[in-house]
Structure formats: structure tokens, C-alpha cells
Protein backbone atom coordinates (compact mmCIF):
# COMPACT_ATOMS: atom_id res chain seq x y z
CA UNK A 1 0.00 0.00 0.00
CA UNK A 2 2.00 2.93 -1.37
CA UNK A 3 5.47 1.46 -0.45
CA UNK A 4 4.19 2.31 3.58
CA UNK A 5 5.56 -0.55 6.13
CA UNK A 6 3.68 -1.64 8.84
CA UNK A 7 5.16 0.61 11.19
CA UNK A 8 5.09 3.86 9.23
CA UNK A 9 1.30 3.29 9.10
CA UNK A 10 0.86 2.85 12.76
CA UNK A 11 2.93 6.07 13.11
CA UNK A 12 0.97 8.27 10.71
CA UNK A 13 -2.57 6.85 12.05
CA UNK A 14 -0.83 7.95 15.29
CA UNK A 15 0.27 11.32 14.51
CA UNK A 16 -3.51 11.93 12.94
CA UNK A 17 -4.98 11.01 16.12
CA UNK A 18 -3.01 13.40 18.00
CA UNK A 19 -3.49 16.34 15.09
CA UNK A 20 -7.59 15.69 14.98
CA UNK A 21 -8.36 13.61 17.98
CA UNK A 22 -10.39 10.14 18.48
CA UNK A 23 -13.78 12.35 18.15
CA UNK A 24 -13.15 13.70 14.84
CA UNK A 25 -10.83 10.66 13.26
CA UNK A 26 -14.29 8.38 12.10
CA UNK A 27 -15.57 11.37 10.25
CA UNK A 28 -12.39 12.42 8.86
CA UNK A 29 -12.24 9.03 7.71
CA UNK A 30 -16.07 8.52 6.34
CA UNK A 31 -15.30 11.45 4.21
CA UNK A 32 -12.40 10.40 2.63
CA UNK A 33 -14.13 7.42 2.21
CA UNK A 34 -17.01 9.04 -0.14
CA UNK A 35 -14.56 10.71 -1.80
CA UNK A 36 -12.62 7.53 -2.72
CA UNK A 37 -15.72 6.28 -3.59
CA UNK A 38 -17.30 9.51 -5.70
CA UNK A 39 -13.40 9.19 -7.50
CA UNK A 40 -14.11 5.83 -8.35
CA UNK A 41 -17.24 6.28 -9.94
CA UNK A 42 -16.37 9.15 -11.90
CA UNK A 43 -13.52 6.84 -13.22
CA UNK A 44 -15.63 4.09 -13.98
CA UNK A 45 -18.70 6.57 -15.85
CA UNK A 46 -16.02 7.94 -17.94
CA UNK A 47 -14.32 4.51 -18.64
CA UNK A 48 -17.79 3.78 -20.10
CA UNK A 49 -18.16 6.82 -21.99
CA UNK A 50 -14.88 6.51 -23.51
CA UNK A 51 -15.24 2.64 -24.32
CA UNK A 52 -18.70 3.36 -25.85
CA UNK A 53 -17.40 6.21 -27.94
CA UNK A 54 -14.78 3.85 -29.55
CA UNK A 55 -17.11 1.39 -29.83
CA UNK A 56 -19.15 3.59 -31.93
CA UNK A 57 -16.34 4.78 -34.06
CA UNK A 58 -14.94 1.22 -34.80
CA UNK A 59 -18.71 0.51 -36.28
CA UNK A 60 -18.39 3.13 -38.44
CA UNK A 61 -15.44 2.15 -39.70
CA UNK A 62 -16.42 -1.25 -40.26
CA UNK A 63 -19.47 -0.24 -42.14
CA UNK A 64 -17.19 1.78 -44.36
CA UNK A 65 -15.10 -0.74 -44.85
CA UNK A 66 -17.93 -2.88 -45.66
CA UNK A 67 -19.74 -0.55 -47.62
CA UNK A 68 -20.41 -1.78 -51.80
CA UNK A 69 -18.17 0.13 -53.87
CA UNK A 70 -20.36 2.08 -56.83
């Protein structure tokens, strides 16, 4: 998990508990959490945009290609 040991996560999940405190740590923590999540899906809607765009493209070129000649 981002090169981070075992022990350099226990120090900087003790340094935020000193900087915000055991009150506000579960909703400092829920929030990043939606926004992890928000990121994701944002990725994900515009993975499917793009992959339906090419998707659209590549059938027009195939009926081109497949297109009678006159």
C-alpha cells in the first residue's frame, strides 16, 4: 500500500490522532471514504463513456469498410 511498512502506518494513524483527535478521526475518515468512492465512480462513468465512444467509431469504420463500392 504505497510502499508504507507496517510501522510507518501505525505512526501516521498515530500522529492523525493526536493532530484531529479520536472524536473527529471516524468522520475524517467517512469522508475520505465518499470521496474515494465519488473518485471511483467518476472513473468508472467515464471509462464507459470513452469505451462506448470507440465502440461507436470502430462501427463506423467497419461499415465503411464494408460498404459496396459504386
Amino acid at each position: 500500500m504505497f510502499g508504507l511498512g507496517f510501522s510507518e502506518i501505525v505512526f501516521v494513524f498515530l500522529v492523525f490522532i493526536l493532530l484531529f483527535g479520536p472524536d473527529e478521526l471516524p468522520k475524517i475518515v467517512k469522508n475520505c471514504s465518499k470521496f474515494y468512492r465519488r473518485i471511483i465512480d467518476l472513473k468508472d462513468e467515464l471509462n464507459e463513456s470513452v469505451n462506448k465512444e470507440v465502440n461507436d467509431i470502430k462501427k463506423v469504420v467497419n461499415d465503411t469498410r464494408n460498404r459496396p463500392e459504386d
